[in-house]
Protein backbone atom coordinates (compact mmCIF):
# COMPACT_ATOMS: atom_id res chain seq x y z
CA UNK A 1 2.17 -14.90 -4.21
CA UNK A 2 4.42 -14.06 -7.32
CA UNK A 3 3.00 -10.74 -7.32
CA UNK A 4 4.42 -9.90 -3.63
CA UNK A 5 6.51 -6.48 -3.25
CA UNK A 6 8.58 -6.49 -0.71
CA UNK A 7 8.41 -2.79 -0.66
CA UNK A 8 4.70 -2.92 -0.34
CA UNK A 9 4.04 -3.29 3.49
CA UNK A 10 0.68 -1.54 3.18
CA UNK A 11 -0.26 -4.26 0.69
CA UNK A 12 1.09 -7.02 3.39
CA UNK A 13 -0.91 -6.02 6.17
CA UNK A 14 -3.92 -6.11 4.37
CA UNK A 15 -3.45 -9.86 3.67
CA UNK A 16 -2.10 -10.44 7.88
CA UNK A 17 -4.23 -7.92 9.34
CA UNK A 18 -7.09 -6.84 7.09
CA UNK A 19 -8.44 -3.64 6.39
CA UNK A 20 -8.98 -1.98 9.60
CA UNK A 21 -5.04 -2.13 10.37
CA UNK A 22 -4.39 -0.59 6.89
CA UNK A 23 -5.99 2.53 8.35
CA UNK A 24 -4.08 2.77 11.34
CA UNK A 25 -1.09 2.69 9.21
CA UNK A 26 -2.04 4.94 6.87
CA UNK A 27 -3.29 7.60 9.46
CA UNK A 28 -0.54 6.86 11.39
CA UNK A 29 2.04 6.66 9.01
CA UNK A 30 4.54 4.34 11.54
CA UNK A 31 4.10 0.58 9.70
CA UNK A 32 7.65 -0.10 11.06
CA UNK A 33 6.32 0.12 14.39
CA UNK A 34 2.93 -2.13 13.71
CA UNK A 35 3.56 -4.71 11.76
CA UNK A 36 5.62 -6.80 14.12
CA UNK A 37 3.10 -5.74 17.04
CA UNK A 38 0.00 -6.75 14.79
CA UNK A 39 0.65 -9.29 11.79
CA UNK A 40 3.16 -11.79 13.78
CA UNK A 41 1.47 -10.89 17.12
C-alpha cells in the first residue's frame, strides 16, 4: 500500500467499503461524515 494518499478518501472507501459506498459519497459529497459510520463500523 505504498501507493496510499492520505488525501484520497474516495480511493479508501473503495478498498473498506466497496463501490456502492463510493456513490453515496460522491452524490452526497459528506465522506467526513461516512467513513467512520461505514469503513470502521
Amino acid at each position: 500500500m505504498d501507493e496510499w494518499h492520505p488525501f484520497d478518501p474516495i480511493g479508501v472507501l473503495g478498498l473498506f467499503a466497496g463501490p456502492g459506498l463510493k456513490i453515496i459519497i460522491l452524490r452526497g459529497d459528506n465522506f467526513s461524515i461516512f467513513i467512520p459510520q461505514n469503513s470502521y463500523g
